[in-house]
N, C-alpha and C. Protein backbone atom coordinates (compact mmCIF):
# COMPACT_ATOMS: atom_id res chain seq x y z
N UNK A 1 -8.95 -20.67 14.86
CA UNK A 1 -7.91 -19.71 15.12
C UNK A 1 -6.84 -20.30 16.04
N UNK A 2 -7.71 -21.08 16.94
CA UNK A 2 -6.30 -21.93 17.69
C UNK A 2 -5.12 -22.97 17.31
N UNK A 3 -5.81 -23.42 15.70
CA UNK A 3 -5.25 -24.28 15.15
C UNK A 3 -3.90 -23.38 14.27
N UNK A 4 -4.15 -21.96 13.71
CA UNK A 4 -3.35 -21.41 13.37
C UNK A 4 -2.30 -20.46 14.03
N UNK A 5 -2.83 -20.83 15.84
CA UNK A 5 -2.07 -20.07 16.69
C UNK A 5 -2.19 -18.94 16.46
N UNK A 6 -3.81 -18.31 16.59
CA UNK A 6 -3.82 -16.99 16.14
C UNK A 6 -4.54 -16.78 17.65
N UNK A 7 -4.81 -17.59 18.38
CA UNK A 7 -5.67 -17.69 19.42
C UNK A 7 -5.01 -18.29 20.29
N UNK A 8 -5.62 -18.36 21.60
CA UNK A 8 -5.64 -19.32 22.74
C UNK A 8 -6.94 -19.30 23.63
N UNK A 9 -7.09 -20.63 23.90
CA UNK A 9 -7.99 -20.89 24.95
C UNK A 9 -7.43 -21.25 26.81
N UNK A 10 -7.80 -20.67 27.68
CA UNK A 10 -7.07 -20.53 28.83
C UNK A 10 -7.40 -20.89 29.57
N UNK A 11 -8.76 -21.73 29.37
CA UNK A 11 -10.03 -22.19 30.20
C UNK A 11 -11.16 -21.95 30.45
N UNK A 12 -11.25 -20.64 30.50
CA UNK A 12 -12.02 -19.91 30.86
C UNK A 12 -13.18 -19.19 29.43
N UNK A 13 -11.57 -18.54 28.68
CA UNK A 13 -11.83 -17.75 27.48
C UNK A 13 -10.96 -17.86 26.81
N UNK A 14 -11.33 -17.17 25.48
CA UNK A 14 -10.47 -17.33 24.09
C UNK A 14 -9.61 -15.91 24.25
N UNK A 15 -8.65 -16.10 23.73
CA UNK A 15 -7.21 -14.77 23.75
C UNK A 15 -6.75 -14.46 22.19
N UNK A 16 -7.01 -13.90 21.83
CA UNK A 16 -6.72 -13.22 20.84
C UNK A 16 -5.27 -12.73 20.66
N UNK A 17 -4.23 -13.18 19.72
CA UNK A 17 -3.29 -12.80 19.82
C UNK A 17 -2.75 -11.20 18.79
N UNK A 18 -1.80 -11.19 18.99
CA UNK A 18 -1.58 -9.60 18.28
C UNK A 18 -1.50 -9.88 16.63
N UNK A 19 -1.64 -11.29 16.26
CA UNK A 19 -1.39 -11.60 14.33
C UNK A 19 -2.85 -11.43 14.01
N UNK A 20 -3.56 -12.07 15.05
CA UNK A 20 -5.42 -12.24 14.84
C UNK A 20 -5.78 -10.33 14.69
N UNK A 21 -5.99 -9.98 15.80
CA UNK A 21 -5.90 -8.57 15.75
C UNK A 21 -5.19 -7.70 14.32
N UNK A 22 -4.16 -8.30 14.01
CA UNK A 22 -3.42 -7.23 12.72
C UNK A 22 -4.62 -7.85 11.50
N UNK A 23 -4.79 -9.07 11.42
CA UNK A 23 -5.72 -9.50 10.32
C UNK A 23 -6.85 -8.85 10.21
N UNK A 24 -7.26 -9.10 11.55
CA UNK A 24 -9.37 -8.92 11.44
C UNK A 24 -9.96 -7.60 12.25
N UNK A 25 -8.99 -7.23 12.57
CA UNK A 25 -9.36 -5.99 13.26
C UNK A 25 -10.51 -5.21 12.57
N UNK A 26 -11.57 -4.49 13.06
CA UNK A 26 -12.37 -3.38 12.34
C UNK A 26 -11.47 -2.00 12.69
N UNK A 27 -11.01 -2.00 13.60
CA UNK A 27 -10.68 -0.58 13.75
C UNK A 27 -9.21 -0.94 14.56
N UNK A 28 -8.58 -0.93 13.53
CA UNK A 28 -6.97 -1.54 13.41
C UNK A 28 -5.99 -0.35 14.16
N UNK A 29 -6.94 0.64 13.98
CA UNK A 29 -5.46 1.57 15.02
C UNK A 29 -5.69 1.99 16.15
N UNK A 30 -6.74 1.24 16.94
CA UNK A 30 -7.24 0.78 18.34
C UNK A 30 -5.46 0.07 18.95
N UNK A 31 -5.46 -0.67 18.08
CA UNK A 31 -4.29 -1.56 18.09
C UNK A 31 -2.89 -1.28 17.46
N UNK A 32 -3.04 -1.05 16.44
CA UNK A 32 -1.68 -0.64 15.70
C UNK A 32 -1.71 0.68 15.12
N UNK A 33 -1.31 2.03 15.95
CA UNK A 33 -2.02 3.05 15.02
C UNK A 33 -1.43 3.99 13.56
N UNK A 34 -0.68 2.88 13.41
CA UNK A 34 0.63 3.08 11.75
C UNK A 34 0.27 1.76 11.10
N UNK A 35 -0.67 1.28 10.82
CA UNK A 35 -0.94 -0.15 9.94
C UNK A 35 -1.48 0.90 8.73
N UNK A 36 -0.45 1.26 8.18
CA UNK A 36 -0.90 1.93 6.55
C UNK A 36 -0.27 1.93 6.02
N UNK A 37 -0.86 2.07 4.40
CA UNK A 37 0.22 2.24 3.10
C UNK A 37 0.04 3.51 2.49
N UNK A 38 1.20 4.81 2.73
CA UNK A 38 1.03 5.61 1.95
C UNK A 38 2.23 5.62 0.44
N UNK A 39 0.95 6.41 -0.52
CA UNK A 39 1.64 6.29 -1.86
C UNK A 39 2.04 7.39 -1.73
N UNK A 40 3.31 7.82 -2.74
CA UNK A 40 3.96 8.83 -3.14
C UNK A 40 4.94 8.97 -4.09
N UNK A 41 4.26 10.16 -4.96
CA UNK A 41 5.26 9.93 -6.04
C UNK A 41 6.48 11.34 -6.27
N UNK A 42 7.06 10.26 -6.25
CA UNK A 42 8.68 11.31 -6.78
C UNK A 42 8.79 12.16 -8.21
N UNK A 43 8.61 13.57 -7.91
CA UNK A 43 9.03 14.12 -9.28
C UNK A 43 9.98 14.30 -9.84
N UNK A 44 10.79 13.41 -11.15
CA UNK A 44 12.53 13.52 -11.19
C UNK A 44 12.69 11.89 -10.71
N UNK A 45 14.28 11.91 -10.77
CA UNK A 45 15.08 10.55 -10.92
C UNK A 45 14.98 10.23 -9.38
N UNK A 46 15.26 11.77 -8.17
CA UNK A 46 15.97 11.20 -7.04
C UNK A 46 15.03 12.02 -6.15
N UNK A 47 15.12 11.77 -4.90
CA UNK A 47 14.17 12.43 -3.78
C UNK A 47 15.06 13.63 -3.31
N UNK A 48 14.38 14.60 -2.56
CA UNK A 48 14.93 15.77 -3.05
C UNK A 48 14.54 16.59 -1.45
N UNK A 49 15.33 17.22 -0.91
CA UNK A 49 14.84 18.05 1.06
C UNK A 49 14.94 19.42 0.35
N UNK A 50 14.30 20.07 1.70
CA UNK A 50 13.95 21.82 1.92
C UNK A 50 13.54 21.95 0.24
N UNK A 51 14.24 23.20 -0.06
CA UNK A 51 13.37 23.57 -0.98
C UNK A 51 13.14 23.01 -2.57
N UNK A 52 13.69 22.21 -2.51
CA UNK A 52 13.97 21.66 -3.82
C UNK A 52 12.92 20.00 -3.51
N UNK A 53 12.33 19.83 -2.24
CA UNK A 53 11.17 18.76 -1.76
C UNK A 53 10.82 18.50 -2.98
N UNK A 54 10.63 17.22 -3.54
CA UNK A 54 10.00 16.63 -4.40
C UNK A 54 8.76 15.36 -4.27
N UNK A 55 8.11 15.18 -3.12
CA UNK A 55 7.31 14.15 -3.14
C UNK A 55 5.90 14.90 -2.90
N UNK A 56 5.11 14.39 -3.64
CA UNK A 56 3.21 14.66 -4.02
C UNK A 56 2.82 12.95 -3.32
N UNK A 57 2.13 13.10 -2.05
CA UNK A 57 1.60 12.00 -1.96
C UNK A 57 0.35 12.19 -1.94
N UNK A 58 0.05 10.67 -2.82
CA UNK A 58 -1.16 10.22 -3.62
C UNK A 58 -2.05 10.00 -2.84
N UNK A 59 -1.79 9.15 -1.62
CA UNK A 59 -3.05 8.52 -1.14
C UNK A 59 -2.37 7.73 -0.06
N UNK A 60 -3.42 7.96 1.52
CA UNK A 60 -2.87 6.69 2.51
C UNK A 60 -4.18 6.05 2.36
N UNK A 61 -3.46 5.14 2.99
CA UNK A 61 -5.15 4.01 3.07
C UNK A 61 -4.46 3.09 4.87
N UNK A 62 -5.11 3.22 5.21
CA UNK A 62 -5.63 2.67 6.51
C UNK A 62 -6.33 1.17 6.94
N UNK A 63 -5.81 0.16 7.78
CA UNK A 63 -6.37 -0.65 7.63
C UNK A 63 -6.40 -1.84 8.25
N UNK A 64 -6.83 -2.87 8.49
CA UNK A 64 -6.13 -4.27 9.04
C UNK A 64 -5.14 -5.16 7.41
N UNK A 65 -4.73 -5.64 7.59
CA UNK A 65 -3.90 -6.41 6.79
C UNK A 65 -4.41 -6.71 5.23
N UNK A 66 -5.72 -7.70 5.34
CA UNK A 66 -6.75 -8.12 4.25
C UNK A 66 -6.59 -6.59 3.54
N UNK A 67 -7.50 -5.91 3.97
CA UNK A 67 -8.12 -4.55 3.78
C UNK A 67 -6.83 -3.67 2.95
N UNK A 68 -5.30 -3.88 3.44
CA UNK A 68 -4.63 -2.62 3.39
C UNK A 68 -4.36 -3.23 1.79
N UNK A 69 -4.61 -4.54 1.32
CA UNK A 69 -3.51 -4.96 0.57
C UNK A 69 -4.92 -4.57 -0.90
N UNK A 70 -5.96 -4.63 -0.82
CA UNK A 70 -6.94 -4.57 -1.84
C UNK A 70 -7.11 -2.74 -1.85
N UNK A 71 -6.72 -2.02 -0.57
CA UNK A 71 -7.34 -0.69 -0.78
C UNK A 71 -6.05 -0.04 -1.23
N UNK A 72 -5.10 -0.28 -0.87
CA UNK A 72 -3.47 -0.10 -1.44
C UNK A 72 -3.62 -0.10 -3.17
N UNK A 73 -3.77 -1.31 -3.44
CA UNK A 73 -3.92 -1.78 -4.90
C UNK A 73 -4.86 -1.07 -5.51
N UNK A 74 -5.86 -0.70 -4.89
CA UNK A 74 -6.83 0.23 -5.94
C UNK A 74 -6.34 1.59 -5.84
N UNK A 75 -5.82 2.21 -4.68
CA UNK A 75 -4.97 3.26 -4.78
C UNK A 75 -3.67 3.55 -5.73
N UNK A 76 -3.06 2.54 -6.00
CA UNK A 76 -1.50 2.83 -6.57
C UNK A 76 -2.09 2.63 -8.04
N UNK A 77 -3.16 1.51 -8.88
CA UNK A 77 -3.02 1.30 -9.99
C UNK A 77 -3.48 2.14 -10.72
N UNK A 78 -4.31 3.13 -10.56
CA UNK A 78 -4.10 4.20 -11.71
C UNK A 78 -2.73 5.19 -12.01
N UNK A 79 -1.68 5.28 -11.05
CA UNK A 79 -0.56 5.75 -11.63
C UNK A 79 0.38 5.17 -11.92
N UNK A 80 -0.10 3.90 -12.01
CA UNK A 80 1.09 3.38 -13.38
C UNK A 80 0.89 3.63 -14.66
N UNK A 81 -0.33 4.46 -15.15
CA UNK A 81 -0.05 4.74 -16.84
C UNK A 81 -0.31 6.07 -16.75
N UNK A 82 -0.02 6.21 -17.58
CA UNK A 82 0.39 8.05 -18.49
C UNK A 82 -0.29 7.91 -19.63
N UNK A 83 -1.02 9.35 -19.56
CA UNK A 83 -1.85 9.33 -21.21
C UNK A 83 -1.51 10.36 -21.47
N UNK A 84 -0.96 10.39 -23.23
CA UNK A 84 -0.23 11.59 -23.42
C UNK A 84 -0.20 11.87 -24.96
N UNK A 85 -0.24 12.61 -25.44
CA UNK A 85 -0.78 13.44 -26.68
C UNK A 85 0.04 12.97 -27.76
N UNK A 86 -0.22 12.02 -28.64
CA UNK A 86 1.01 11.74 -29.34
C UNK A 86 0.65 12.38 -30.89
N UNK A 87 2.11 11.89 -31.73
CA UNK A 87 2.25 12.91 -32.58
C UNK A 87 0.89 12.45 -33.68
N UNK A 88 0.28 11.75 -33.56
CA UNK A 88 -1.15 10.78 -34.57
C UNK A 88 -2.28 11.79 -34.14
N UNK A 89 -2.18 13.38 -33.48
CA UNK A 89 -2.87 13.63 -32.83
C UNK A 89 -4.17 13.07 -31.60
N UNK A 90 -3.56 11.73 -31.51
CA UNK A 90 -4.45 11.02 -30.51
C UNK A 90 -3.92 10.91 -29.45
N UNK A 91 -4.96 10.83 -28.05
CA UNK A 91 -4.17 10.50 -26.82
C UNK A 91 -3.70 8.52 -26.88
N UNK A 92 -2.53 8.32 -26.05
CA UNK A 92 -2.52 6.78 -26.01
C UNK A 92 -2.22 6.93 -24.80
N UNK A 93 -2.42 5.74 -23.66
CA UNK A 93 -2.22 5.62 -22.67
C UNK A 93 -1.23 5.05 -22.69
N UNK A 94 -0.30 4.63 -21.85
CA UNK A 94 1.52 3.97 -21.72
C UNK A 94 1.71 3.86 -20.12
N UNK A 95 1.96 1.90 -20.31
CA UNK A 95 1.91 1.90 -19.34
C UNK A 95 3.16 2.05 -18.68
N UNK A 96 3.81 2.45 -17.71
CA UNK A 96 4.62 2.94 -16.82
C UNK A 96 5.73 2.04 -16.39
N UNK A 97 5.26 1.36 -15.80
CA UNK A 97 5.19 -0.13 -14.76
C UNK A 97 4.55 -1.21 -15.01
N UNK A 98 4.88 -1.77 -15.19
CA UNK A 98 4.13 -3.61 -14.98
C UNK A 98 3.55 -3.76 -13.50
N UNK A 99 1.97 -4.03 -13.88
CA UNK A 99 1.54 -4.39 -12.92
C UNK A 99 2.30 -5.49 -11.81
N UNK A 100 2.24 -6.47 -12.33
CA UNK A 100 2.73 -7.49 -12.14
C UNK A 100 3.65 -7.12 -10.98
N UNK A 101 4.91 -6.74 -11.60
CA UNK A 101 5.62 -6.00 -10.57
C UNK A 101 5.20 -5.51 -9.19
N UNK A 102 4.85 -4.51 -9.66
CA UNK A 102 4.44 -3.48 -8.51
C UNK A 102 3.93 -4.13 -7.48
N UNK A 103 2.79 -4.96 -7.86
CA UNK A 103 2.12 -5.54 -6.99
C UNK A 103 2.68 -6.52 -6.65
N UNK A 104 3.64 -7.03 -6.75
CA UNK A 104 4.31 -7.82 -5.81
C UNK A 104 5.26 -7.10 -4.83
N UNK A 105 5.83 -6.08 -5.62
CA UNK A 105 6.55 -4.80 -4.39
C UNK A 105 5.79 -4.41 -3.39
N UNK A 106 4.40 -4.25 -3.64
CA UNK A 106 3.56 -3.86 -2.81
C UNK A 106 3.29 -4.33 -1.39
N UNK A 107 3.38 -6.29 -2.39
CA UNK A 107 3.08 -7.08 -1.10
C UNK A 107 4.30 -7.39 -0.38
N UNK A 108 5.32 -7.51 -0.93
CA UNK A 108 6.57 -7.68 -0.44
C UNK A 108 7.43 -7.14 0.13
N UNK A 109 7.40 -5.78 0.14
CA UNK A 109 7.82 -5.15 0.64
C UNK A 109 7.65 -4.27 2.09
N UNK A 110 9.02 -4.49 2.97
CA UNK A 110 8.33 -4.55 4.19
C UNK A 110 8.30 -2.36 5.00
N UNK A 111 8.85 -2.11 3.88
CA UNK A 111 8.53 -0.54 4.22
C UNK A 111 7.65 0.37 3.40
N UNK A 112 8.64 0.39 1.68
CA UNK A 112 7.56 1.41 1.14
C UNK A 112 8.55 0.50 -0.27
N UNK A 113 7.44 1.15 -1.34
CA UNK A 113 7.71 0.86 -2.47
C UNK A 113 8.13 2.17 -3.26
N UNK A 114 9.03 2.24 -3.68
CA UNK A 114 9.88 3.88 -4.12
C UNK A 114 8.99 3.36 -5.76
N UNK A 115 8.26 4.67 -6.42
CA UNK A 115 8.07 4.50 -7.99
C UNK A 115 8.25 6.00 -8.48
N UNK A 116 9.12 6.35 -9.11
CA UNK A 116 10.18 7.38 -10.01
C UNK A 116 9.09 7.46 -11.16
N UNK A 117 8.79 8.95 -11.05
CA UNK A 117 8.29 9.62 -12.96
C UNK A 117 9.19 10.72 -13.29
């Protein structure tokens, strides 16, 4: 950890810095108590106040860093597809979004990831 400057040694003892802590933390909001990803989905093109509010959120997930990015991802990927009654009288599923995508918005992105149905 000292080699990645996630640490220090002071002589005495090892110091833990605040990147080590965001990584490996067990109980991450000891330390950071907003280290989360909440989902939410927009009903309509545009986001919407008072009474005309349009956001249903899906799911927060809570976490150290590792943790937020695998429990995030299992949270968001079932609403990228839609299953829906087509005219063959069969359901088909359709996917929404490209994974691909998303999940790089996910990781990349340093606030929230906006996804429109």
């Amino acid at each position: 950890m000292q080699y990645l400057e996630l640490a220090e040694f002071d002589g005495t003892r090892l110091k833990l810095r605040r990147g080590a802590l965001l990584l490996f933390a067990k109980n991450i909001s000891k330390w950071h108590p907003r280290s989360q990803v909440r989902i939410l989905r927009v009903k309509g093109t545009e986001e919407k106040t008072g009474e005309n509010f349009n956001l249903q959120e899906l799911a927060e997930v809570n976490g150290n860093i590792f943790s937020l990015m695998d429990s995030s991802w299992e949270s968001l990927r079932p609403n990228l597809t839609e299953t829906r009654f087509s005219k063959d009288a069969l359901f088909k599923t359709q996917i929404i979004y490209p994974e691909l995508a998303c999940r790089e918005a996910l990781t990349n992105d340093k606030n929230w990831v906006r996804i429109k149905y």
